[in-house]
C-alpha atoms as a PDB file:
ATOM      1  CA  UNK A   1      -2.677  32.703  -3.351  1.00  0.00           C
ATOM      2  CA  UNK A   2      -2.311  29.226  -2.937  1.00  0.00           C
ATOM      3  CA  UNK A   3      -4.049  26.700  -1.260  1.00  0.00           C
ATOM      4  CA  UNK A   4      -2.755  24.413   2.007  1.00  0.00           C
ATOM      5  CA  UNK A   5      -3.249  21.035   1.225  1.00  0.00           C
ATOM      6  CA  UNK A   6      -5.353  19.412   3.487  1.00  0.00           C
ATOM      7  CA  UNK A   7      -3.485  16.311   5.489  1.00  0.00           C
ATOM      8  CA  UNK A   8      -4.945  13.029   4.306  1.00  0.00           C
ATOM      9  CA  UNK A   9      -7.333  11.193   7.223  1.00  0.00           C
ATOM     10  CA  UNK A  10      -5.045   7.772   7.338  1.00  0.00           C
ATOM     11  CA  UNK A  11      -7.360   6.475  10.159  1.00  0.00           C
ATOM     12  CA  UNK A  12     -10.279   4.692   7.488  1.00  0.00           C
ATOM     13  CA  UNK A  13      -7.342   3.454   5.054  1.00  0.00           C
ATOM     14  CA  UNK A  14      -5.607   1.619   8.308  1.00  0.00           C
ATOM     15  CA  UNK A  15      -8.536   0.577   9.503  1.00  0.00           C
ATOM     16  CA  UNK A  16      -9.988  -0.857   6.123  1.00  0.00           C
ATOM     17  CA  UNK A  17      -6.797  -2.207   4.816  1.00  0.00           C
ATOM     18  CA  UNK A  18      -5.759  -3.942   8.116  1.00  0.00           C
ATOM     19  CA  UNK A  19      -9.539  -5.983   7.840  1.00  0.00           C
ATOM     20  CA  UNK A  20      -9.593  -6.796   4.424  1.00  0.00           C
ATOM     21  CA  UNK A  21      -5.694  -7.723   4.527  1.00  0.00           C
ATOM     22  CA  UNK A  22      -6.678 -10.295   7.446  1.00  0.00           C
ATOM     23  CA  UNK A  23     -10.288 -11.162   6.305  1.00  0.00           C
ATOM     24  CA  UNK A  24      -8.755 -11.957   2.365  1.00  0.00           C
ATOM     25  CA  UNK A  25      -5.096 -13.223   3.025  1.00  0.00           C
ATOM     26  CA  UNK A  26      -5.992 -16.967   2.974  1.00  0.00           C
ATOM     27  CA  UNK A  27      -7.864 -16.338  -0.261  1.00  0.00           C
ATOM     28  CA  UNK A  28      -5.949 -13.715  -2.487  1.00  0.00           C
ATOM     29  CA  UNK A  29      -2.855 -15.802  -1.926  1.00  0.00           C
ATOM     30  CA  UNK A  30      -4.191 -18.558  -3.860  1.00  0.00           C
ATOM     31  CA  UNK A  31      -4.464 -16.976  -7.296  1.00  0.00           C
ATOM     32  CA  UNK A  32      -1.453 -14.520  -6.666  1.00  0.00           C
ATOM     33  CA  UNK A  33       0.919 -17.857  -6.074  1.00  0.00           C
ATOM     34  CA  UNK A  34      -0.878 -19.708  -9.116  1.00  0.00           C
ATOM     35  CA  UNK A  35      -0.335 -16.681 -11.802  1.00  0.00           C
ATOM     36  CA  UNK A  36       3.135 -15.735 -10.766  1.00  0.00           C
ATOM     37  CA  UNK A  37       4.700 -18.939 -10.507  1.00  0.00           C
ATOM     38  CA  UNK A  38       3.121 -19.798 -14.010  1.00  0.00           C
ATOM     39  CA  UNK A  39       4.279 -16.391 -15.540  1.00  0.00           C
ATOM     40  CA  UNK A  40       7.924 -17.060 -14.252  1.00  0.00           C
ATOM     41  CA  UNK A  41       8.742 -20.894 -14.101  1.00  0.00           C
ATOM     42  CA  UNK A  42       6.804 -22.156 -16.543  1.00  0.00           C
ATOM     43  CA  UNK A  43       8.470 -23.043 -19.356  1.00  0.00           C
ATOM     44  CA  UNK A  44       7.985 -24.758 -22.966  1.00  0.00           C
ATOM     45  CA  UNK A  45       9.697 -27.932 -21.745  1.00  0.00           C
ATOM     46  CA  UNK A  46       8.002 -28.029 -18.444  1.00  0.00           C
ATOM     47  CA  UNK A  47       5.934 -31.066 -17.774  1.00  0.00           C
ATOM     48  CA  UNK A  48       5.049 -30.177 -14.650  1.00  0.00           C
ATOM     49  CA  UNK A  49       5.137 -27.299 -11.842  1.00  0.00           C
ATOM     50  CA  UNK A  50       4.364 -27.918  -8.722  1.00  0.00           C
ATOM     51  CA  UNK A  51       3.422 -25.646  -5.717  1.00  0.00           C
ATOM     52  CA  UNK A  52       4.923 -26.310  -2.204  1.00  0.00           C
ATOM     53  CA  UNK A  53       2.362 -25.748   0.983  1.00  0.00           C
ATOM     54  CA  UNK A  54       4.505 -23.286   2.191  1.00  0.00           C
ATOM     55  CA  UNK A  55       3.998 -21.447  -1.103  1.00  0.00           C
ATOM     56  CA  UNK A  56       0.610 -20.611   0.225  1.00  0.00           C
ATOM     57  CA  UNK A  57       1.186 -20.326   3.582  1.00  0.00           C
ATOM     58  CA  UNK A  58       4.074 -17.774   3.624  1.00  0.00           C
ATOM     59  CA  UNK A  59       1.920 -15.940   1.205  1.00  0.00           C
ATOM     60  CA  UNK A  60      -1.028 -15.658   3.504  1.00  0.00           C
ATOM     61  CA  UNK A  61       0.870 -15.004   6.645  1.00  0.00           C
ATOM     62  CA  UNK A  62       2.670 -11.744   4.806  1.00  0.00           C
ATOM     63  CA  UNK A  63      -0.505 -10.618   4.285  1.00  0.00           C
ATOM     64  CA  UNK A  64      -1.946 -11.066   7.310  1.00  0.00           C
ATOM     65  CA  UNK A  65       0.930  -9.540   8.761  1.00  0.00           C
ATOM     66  CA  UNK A  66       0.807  -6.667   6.803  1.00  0.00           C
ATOM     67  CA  UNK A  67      -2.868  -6.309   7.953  1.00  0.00           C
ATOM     68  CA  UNK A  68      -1.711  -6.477  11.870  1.00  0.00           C
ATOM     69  CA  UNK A  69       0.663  -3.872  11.191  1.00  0.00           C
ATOM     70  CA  UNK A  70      -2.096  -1.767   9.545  1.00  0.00           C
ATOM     71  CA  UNK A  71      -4.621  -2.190  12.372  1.00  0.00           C
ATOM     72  CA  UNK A  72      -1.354  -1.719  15.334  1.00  0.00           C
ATOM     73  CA  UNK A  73      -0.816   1.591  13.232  1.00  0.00           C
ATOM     74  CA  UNK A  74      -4.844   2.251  13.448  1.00  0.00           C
ATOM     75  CA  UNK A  75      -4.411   1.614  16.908  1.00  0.00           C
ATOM     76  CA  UNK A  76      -1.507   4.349  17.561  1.00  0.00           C
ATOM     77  CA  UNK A  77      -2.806   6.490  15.540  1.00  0.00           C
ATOM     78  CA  UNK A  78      -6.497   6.887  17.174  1.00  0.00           C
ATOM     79  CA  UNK A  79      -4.707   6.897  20.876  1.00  0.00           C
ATOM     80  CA  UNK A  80      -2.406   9.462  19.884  1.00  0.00           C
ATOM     81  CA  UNK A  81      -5.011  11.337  18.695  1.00  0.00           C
ATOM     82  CA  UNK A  82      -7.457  10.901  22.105  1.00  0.00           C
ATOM     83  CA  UNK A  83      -4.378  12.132  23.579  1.00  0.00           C
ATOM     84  CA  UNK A  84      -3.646  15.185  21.857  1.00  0.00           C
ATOM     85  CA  UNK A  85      -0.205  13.599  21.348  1.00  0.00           C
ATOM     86  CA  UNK A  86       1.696  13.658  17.883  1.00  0.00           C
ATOM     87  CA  UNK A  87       2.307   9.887  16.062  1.00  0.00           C
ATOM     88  CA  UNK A  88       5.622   8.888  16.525  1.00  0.00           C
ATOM     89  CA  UNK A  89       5.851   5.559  15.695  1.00  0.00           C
ATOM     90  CA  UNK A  90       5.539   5.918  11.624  1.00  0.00           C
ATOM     91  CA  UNK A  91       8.945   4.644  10.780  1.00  0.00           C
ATOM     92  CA  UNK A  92       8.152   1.771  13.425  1.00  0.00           C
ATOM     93  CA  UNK A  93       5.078   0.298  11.274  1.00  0.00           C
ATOM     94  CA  UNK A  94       6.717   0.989   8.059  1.00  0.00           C
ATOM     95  CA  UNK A  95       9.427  -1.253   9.263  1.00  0.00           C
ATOM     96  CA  UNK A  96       7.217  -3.743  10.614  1.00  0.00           C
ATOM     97  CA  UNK A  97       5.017  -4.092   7.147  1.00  0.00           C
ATOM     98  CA  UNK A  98       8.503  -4.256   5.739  1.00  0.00           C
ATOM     99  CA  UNK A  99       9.391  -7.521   7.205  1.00  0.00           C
ATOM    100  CA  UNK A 100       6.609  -9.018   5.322  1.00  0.00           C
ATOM    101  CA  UNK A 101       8.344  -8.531   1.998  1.00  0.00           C
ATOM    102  CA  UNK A 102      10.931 -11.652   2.308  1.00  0.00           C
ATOM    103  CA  UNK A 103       7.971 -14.095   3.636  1.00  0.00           C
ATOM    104  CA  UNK A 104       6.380 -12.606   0.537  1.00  0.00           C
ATOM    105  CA  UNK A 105       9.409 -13.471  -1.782  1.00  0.00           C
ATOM    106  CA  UNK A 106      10.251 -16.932  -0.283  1.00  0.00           C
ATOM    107  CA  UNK A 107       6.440 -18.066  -1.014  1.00  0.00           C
ATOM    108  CA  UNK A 108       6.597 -17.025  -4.650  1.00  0.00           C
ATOM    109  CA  UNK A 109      10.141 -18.783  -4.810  1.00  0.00           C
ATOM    110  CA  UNK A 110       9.009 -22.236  -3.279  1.00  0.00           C
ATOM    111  CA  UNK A 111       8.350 -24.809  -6.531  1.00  0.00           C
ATOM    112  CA  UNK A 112       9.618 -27.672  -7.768  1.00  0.00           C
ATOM    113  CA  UNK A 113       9.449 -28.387 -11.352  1.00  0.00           C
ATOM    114  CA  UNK A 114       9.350 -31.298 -13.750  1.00  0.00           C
ATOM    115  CA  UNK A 115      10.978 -30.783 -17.047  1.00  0.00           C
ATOM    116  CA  UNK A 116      12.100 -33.114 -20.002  1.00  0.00           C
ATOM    117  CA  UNK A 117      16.024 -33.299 -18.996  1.00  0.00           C
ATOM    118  CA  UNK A 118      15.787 -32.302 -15.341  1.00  0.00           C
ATOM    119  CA  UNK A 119      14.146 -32.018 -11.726  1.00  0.00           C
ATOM    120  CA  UNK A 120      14.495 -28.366 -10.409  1.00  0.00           C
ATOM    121  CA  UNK A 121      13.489 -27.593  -6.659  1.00  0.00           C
ATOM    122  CA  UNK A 122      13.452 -24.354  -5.251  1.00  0.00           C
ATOM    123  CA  UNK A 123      12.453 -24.711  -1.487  1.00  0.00           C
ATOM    124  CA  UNK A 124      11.173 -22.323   1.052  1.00  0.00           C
ATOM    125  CA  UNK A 125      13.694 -20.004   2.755  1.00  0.00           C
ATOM    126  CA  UNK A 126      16.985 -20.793   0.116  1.00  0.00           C
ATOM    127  CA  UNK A 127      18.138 -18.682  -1.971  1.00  0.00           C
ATOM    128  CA  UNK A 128      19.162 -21.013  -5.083  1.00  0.00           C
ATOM    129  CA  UNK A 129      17.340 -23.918  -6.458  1.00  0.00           C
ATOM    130  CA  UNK A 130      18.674 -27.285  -6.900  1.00  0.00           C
ATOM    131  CA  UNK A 131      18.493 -29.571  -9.832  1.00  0.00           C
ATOM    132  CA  UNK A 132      19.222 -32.834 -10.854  1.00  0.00           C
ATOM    133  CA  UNK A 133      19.377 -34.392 -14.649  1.00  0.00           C
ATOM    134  CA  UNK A 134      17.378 -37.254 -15.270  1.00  0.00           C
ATOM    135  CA  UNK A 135      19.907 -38.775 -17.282  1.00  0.00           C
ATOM    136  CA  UNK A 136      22.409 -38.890 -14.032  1.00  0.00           C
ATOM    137  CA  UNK A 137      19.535 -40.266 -11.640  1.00  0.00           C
ATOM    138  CA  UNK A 138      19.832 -43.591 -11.122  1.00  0.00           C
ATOM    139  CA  UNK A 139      16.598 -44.601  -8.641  1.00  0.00           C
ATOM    140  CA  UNK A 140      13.211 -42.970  -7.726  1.00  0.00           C
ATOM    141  CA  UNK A 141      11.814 -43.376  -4.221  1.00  0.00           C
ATOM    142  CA  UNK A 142       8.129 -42.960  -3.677  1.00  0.00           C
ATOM    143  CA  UNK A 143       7.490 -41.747  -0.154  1.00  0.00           C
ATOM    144  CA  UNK A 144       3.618 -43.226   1.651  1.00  0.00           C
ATOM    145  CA  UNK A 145       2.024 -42.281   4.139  1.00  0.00           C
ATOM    146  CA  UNK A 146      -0.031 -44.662   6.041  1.00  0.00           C
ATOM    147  CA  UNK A 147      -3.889 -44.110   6.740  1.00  0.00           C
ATOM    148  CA  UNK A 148      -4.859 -43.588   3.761  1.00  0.00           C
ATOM    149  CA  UNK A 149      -2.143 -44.797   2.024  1.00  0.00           C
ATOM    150  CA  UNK A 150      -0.744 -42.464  -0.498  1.00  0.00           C
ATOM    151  CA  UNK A 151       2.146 -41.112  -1.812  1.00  0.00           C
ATOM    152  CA  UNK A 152       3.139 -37.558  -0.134  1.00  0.00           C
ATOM    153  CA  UNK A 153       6.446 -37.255  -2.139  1.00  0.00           C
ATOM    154  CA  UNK A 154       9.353 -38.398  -4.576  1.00  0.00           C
ATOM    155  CA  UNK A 155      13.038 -38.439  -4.191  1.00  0.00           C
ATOM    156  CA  UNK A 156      14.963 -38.615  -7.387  1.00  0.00           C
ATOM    157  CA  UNK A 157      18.566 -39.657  -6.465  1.00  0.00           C
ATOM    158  CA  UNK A 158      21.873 -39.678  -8.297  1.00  0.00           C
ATOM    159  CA  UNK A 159      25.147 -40.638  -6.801  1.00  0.00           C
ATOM    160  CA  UNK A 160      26.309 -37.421  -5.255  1.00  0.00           C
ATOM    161  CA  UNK A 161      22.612 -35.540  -4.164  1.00  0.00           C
ATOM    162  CA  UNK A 162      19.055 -35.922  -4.367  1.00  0.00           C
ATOM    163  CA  UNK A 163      15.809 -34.069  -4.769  1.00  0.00           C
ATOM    164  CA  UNK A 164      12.766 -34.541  -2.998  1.00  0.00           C
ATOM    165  CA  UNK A 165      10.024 -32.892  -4.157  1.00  0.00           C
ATOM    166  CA  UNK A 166       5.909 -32.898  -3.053  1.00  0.00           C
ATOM    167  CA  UNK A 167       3.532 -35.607  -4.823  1.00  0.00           C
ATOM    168  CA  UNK A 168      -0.095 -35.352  -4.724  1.00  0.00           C
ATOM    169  CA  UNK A 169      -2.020 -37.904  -6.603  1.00  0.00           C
ATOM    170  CA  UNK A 170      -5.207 -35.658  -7.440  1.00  0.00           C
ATOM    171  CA  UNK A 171      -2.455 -33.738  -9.713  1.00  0.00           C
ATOM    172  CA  UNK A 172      -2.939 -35.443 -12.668  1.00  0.00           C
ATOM    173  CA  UNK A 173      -0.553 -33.643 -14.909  1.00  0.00           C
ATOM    174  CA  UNK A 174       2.469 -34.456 -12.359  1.00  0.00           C
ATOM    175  CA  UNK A 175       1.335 -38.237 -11.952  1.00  0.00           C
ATOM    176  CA  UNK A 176       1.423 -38.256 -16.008  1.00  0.00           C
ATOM    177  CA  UNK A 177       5.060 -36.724 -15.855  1.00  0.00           C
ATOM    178  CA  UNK A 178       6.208 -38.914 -13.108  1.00  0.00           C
ATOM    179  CA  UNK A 179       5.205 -41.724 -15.226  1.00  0.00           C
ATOM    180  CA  UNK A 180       6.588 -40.267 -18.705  1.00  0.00           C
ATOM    181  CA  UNK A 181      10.037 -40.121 -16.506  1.00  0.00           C
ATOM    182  CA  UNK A 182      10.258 -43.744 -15.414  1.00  0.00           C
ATOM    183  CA  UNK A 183       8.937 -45.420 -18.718  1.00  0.00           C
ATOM    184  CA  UNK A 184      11.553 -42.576 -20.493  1.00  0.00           C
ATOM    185  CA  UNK A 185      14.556 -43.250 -18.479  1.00  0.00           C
ATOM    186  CA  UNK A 186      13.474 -46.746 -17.159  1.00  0.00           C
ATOM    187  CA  UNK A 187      14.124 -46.474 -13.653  1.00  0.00           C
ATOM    188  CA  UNK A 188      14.132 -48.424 -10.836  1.00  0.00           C
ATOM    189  CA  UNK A 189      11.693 -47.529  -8.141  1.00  0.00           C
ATOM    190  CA  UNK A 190      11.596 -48.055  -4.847  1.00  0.00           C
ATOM    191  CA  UNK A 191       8.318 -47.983  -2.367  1.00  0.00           C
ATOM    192  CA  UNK A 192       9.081 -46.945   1.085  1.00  0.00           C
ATOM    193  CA  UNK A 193       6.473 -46.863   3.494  1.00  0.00           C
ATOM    194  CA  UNK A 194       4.408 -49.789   2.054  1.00  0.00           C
END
């Protein structure tokens, strides 16, 4: 004879998964962003790889997202069931947490890097990267911001595109390969916002 399986109590794994998903999604983004973009961008010739904001950002909003979806479906689930009413609205959540999956992607996919030959930028929301060889670049602009002042990005340019990408002066492997680049290549450099 065999036994009816027992349907699985989803009301504690919304619930749960829809707090921690909100309470963690600032933090676990963090060290997700940091180990995947090292594991698939960084390379032997890399002198640099550097995060965009909205790396981190689209990372914790998926999640949080995901963790609204899990406490809506929490939500339906526990009103349905004060009202004797089946849950119809399964495919509805699953679609919803689904939406999350391209913020998800476009975080891990938003870096710039600094290599020996090349500047590669890969920016939030595009689906290819650009790059630019160093050898074809012909200035560097150095972007300030005023109060402090400090430089908030670079723009490599060559005659038919540029590349900005983000500059933060506590980064002390990226301020070493910005400066390997112009005493390699002996560019000119120009300071706007001074």
């Amino acid at each position: 004879m065999k036994r009816r399986k027992q349907p699985i109590n989803m009301e504690p794994i919304l619930l749960s998964s829809g707090v921690l998903l909100l309470v963690f999604s600032v933090f676990i983004s963090i060290p997700i962003i940091l180990f995947m973009q090292d594991l698939l961008f960084f390379k032997e010739d890399t002198l640099t790889l550097i995060r965009h904001d909205e790396a981190f950002t689209g990372l914790a909003v998926a999640f949080a997202w995901l963790g609204i979806v899990s406490l809506s479906a929490y939500g339906t689930v526990v009103y349905a069931d004060k009202k004797r009413k089946p849950y119809r609205l399964k495919w509805a959540h699953i679609g919803l947490a689904f939406l999350s999956l391209p913020i998800a992607f476009f975080s891990l996919f938003s870096y710039s890097t600094v290599q020996e030959t090349y500047i590669q930028s890969h920016e939030f929301g595009e689906f290819s990267s650009e790059r630019i060889e160093l050898h074809e670049v012909f200035q560097i602009t150095r972007h300030y911001e005023p109060n402090p002042t400090r430089v908030t990005s670079i723009t490599f340019e060559s005659p038919n595109k540029q590349i900005t990408i983000p500059f933060s002066a506590e980064d002390g492997r990226t301020s070493r390969a910005i400066q390997r680049i112009i005493g390699d290549y002996n560019f000119s450099v120009i300071e706007d916002g001074l």
